[in-house]
PDB file of N, CA and C in Angstrom:
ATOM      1  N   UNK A   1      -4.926 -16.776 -12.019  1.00  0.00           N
ATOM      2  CA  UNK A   1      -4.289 -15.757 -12.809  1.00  0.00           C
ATOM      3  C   UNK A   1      -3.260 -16.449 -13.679  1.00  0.00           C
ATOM      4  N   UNK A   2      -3.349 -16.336 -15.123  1.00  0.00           N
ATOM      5  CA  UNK A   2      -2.605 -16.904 -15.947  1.00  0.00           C
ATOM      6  C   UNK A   2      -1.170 -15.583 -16.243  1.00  0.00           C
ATOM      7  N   UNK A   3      -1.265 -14.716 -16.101  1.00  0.00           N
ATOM      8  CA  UNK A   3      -0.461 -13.901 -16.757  1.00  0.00           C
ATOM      9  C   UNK A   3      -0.753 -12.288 -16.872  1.00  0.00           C
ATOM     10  N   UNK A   4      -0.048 -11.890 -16.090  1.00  0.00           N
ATOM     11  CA  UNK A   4       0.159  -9.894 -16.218  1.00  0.00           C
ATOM     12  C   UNK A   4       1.375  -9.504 -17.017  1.00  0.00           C
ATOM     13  N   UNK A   5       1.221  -8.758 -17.629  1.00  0.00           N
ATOM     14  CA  UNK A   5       2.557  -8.025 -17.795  1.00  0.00           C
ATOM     15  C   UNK A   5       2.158  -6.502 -18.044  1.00  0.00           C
ATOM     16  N   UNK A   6       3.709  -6.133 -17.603  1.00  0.00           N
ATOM     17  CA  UNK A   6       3.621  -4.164 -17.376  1.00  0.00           C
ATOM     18  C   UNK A   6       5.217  -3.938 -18.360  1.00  0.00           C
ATOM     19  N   UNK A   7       4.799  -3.284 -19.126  1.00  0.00           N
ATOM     20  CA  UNK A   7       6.556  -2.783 -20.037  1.00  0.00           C
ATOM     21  C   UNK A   7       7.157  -2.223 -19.171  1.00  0.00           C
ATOM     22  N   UNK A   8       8.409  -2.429 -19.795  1.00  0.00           N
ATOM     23  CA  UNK A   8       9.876  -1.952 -19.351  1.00  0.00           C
ATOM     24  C   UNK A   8       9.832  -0.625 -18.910  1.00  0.00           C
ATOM     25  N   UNK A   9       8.925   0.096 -19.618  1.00  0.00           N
ATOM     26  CA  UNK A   9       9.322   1.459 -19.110  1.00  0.00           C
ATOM     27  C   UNK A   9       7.986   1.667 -18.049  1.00  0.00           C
ATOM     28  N   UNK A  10       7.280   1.248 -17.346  1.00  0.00           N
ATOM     29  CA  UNK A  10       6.417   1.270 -16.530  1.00  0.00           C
ATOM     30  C   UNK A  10       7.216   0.461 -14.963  1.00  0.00           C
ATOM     31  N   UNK A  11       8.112  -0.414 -15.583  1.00  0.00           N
ATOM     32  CA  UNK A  11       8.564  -1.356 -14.284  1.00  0.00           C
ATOM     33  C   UNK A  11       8.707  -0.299 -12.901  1.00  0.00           C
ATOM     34  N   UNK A  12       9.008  -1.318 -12.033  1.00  0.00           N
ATOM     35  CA  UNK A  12       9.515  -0.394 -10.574  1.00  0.00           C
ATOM     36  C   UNK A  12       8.214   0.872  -9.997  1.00  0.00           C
ATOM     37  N   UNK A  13       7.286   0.309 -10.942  1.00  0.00           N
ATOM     38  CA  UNK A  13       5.901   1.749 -10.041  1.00  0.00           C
ATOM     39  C   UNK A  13       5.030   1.171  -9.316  1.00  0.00           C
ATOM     40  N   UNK A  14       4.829  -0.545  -9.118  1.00  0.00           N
ATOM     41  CA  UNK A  14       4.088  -1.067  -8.290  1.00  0.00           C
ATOM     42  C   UNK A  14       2.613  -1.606  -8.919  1.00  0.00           C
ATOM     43  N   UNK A  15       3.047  -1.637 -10.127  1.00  0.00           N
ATOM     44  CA  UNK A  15       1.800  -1.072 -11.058  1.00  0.00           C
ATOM     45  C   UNK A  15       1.263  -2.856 -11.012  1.00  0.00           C
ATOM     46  N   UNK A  16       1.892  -3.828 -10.976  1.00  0.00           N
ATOM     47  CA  UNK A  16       1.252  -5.257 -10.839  1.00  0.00           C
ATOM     48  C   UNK A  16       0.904  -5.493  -9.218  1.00  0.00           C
ATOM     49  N   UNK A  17       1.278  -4.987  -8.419  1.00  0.00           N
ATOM     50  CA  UNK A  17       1.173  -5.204  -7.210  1.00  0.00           C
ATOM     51  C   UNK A  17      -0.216  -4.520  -7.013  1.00  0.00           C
ATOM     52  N   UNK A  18      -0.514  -3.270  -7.472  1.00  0.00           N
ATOM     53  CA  UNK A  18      -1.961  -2.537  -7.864  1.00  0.00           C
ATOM     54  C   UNK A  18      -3.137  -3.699  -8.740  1.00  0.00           C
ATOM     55  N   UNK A  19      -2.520  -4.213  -9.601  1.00  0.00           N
ATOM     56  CA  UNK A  19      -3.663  -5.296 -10.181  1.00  0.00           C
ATOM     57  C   UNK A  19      -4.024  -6.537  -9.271  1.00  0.00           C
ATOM     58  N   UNK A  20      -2.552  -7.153  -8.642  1.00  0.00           N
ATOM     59  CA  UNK A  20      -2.757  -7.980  -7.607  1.00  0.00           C
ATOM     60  C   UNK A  20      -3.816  -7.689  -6.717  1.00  0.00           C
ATOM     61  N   UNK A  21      -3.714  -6.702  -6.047  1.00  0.00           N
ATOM     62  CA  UNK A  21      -4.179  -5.753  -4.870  1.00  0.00           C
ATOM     63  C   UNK A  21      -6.166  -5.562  -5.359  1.00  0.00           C
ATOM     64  N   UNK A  22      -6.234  -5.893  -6.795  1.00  0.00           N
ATOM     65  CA  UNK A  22      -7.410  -5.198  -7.367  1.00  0.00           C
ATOM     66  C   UNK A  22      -8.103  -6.609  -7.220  1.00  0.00           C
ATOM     67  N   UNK A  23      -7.140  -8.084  -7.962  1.00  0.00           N
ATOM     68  CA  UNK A  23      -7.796  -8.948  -7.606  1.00  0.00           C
ATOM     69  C   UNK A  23      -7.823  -9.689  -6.848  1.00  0.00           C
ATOM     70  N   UNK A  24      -7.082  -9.495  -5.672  1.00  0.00           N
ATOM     71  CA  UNK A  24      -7.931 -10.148  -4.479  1.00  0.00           C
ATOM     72  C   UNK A  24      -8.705  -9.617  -3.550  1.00  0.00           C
ATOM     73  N   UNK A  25      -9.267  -8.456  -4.101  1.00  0.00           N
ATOM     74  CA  UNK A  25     -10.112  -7.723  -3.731  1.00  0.00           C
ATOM     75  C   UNK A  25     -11.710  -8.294  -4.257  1.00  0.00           C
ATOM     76  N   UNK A  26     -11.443  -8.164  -5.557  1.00  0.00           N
ATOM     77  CA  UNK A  26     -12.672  -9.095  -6.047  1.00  0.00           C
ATOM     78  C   UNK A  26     -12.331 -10.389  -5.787  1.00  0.00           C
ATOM     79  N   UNK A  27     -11.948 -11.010  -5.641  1.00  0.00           N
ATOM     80  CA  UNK A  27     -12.017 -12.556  -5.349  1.00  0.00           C
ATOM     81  C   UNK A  27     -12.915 -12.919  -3.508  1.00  0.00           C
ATOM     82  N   UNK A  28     -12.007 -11.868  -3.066  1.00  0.00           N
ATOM     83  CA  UNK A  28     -12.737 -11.416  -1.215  1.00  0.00           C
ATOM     84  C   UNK A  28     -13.858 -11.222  -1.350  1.00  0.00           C
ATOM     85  N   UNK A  29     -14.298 -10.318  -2.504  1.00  0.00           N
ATOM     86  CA  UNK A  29     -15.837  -9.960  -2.434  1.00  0.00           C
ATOM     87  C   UNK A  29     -16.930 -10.768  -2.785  1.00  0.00           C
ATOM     88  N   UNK A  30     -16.045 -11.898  -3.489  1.00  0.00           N
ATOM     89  CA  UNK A  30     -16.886 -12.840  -3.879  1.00  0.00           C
ATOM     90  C   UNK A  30     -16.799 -14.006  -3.376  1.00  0.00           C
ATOM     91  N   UNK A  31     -16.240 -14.214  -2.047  1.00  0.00           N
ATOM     92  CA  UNK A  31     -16.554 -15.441  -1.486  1.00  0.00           C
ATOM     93  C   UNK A  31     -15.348 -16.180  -1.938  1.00  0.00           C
ATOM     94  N   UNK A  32     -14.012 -16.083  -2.357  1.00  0.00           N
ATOM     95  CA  UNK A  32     -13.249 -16.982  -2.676  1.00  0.00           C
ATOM     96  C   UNK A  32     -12.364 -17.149  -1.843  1.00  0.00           C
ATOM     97  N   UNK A  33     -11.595 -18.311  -1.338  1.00  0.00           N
ATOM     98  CA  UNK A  33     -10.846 -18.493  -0.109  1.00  0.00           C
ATOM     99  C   UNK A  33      -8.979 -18.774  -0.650  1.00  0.00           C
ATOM    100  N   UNK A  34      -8.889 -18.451  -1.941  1.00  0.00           N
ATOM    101  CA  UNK A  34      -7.237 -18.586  -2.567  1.00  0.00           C
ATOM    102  C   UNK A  34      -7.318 -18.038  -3.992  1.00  0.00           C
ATOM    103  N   UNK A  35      -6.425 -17.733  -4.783  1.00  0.00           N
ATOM    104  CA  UNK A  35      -6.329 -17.064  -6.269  1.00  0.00           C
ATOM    105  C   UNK A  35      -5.240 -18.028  -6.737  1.00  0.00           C
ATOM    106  N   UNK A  36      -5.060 -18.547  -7.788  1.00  0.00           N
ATOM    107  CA  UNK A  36      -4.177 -19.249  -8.277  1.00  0.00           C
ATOM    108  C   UNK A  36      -3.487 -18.729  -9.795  1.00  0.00           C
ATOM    109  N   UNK A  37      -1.979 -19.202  -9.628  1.00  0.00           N
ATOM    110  CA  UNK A  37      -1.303 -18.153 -10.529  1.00  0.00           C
ATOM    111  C   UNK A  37      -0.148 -18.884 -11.185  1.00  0.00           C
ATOM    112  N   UNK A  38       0.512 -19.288 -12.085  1.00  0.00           N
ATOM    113  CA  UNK A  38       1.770 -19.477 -12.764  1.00  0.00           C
ATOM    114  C   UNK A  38       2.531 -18.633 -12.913  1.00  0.00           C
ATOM    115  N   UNK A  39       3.958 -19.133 -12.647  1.00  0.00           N
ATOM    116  CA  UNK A  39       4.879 -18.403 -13.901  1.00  0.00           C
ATOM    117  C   UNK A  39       5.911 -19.329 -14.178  1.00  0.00           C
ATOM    118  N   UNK A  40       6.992 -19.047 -14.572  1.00  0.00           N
ATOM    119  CA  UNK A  40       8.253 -20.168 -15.581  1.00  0.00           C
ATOM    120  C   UNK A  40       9.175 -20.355 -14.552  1.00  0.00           C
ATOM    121  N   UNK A  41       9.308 -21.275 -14.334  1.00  0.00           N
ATOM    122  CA  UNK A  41      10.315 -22.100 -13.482  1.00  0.00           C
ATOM    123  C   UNK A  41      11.736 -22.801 -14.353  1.00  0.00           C
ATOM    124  N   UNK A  42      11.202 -23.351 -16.015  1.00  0.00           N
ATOM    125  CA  UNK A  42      12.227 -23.258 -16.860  1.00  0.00           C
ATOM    126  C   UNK A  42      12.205 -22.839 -18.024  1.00  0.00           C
ATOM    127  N   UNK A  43      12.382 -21.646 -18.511  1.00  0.00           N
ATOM    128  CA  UNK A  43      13.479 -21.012 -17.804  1.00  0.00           C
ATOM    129  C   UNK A  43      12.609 -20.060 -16.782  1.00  0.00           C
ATOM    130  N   UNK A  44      14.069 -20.117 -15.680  1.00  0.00           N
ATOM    131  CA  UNK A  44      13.640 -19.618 -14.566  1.00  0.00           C
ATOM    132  C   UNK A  44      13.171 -17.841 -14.958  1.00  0.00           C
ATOM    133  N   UNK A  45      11.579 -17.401 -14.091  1.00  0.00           N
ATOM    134  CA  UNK A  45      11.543 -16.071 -14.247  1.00  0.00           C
ATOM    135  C   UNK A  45      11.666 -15.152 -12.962  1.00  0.00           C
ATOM    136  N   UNK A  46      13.231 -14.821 -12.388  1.00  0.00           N
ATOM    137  CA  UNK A  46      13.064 -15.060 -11.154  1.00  0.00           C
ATOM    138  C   UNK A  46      12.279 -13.312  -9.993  1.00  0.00           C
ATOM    139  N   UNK A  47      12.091 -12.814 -11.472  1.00  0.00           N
ATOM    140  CA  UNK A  47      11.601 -11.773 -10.643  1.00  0.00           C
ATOM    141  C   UNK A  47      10.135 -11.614 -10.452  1.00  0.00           C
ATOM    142  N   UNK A  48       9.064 -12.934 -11.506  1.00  0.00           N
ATOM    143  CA  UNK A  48       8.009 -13.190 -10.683  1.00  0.00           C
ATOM    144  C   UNK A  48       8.091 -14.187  -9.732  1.00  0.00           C
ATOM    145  N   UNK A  49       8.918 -15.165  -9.130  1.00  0.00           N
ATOM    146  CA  UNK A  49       8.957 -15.977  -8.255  1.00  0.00           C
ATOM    147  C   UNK A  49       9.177 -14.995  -7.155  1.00  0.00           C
ATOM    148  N   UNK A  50       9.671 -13.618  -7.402  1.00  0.00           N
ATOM    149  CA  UNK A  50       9.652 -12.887  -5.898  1.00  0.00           C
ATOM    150  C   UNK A  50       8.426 -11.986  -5.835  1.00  0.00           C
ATOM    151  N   UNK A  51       8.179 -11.836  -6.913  1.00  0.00           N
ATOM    152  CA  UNK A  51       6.620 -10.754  -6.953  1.00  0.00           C
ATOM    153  C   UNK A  51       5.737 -11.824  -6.499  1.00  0.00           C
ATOM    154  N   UNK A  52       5.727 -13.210  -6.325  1.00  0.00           N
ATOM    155  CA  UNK A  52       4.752 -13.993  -6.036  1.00  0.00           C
ATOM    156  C   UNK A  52       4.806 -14.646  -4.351  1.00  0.00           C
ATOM    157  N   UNK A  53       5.981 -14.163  -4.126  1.00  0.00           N
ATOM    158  CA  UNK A  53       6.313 -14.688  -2.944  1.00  0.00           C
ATOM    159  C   UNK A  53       6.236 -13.429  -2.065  1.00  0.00           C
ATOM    160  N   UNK A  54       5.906 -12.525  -2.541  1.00  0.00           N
ATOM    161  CA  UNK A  54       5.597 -11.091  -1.746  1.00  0.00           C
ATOM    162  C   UNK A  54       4.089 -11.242  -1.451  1.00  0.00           C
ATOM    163  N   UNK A  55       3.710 -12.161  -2.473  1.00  0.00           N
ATOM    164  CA  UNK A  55       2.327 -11.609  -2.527  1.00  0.00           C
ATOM    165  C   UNK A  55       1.467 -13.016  -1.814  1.00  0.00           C
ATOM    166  N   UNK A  56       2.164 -13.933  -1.219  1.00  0.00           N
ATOM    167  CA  UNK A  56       1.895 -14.842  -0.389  1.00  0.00           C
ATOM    168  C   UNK A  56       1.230 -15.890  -0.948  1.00  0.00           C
ATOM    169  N   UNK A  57       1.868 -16.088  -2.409  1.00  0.00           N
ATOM    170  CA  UNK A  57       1.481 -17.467  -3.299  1.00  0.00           C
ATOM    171  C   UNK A  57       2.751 -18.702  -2.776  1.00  0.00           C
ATOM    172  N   UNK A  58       2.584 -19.662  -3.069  1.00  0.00           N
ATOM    173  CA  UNK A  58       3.179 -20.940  -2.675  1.00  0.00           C
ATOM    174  C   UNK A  58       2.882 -22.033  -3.722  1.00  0.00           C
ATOM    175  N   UNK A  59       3.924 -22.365  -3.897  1.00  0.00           N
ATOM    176  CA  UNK A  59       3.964 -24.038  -5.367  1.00  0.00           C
ATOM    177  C   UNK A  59       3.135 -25.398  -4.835  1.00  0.00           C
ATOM    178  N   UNK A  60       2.123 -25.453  -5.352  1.00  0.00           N
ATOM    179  CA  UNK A  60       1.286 -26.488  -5.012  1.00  0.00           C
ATOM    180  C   UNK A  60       1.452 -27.626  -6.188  1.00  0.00           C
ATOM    181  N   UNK A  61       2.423 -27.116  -6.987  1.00  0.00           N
ATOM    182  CA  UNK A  61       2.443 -27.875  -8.636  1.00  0.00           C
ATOM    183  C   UNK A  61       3.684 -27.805  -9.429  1.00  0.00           C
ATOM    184  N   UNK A  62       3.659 -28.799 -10.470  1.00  0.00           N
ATOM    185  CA  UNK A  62       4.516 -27.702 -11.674  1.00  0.00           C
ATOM    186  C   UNK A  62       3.607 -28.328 -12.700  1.00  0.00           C
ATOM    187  N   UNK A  63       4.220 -27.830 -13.934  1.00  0.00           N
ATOM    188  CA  UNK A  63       3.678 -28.464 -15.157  1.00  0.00           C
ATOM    189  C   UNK A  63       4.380 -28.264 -16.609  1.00  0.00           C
ATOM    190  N   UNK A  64       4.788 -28.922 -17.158  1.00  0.00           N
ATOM    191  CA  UNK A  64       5.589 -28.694 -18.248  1.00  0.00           C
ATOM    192  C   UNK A  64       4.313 -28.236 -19.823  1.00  0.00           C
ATOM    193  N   UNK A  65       4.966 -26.724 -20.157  1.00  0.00           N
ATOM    194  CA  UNK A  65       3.945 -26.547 -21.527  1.00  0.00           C
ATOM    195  C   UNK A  65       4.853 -26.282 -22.295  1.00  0.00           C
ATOM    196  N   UNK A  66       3.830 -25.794 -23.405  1.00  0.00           N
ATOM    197  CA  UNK A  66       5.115 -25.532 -24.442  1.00  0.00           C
ATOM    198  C   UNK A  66       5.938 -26.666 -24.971  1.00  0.00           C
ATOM    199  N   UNK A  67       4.822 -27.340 -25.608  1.00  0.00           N
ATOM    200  CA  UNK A  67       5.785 -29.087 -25.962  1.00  0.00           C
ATOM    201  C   UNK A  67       6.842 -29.711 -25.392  1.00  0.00           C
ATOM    202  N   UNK A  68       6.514 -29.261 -23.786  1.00  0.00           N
ATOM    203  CA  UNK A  68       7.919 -29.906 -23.146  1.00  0.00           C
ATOM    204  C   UNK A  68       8.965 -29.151 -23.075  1.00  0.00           C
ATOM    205  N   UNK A  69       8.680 -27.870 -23.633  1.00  0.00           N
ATOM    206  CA  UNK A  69       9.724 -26.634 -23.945  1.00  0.00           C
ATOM    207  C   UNK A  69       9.672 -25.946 -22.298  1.00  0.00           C
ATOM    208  N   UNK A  70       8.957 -25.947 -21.812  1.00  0.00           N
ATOM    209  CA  UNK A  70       8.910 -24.659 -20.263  1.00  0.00           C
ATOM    210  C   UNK A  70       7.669 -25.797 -19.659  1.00  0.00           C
ATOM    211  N   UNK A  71       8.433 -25.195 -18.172  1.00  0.00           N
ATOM    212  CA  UNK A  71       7.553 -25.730 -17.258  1.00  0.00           C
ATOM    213  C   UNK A  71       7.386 -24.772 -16.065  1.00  0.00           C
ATOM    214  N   UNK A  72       6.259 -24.554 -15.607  1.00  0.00           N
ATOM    215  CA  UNK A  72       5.467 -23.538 -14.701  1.00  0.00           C
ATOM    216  C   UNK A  72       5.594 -24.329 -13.670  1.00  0.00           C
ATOM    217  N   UNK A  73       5.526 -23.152 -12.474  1.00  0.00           N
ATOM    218  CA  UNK A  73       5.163 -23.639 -11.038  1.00  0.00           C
ATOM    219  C   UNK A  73       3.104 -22.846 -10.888  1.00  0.00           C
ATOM    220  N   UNK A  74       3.176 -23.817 -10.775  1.00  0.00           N
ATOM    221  CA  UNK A  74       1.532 -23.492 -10.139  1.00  0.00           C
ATOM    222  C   UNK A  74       1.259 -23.354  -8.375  1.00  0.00           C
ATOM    223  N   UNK A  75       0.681 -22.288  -8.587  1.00  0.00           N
ATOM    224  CA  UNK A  75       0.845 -21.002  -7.071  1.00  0.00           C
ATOM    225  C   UNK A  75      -0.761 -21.037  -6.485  1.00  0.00           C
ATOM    226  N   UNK A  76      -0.616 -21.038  -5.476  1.00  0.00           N
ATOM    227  CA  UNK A  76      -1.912 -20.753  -4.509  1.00  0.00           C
ATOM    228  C   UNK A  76      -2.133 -19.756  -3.477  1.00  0.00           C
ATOM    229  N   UNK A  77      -2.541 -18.297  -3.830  1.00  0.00           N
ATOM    230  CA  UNK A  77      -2.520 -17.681  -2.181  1.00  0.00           C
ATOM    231  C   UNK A  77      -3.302 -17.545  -1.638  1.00  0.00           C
ATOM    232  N   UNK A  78      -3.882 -17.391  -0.348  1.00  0.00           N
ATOM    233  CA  UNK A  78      -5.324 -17.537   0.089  1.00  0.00           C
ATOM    234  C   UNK A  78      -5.075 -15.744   0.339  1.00  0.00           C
ATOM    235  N   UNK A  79      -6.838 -16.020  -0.124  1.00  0.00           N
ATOM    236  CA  UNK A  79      -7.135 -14.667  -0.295  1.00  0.00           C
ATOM    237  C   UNK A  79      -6.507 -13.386   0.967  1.00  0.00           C
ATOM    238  N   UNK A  80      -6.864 -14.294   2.151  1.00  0.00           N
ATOM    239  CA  UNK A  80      -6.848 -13.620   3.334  1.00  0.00           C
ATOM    240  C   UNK A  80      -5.930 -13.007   3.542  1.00  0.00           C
ATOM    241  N   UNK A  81      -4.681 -12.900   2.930  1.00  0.00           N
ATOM    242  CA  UNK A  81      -3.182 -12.513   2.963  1.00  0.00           C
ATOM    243  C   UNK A  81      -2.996 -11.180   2.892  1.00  0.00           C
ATOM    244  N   UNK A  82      -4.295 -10.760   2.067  1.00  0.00           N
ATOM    245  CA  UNK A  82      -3.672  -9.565   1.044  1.00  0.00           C
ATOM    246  C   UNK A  82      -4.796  -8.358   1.615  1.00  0.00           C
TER     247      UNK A  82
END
């Protein structure tokens, strides 16, 4: 998973935790044993580092994009979590 987003005025309804929820559902159905996911570490984005840590992803990585401008943590959750 490269990237969700839900607007400002949708926040707080659970509404990414519902897409989460959708794809590791298909990922289960298809035989996959983890889902892998980014988000910004600089600058820090710290309210997906907790939406990701709810959702039982873990930093297996980082990686600097953005010409050296931002660098991602790269996430792994096994499917089975969810």
């Amino acid at each position: 998973m490269d990237r969700i987003a839900v607007a400002a005025s949708h926040r707080a309804r659970k509404l990414g935790g519902l897409l989460y929820a959708d794809l590791f559902a298909f990922a289960r159905e298809r035989g996959f044993d983890s889902v892998a996911a980014e988000f910004y570490i600089e600058p820090f984005n710290e309210a997906s580092s907790r939406f990701h840590a709810r959702h039982g992803f873990a930093e297996v990585g980082t990686q600097w994009v953005a010409d050296g401008k931002k660098r991602v943590s790269l996430q792994i959750a096994p499917v089975t979590t969810q």
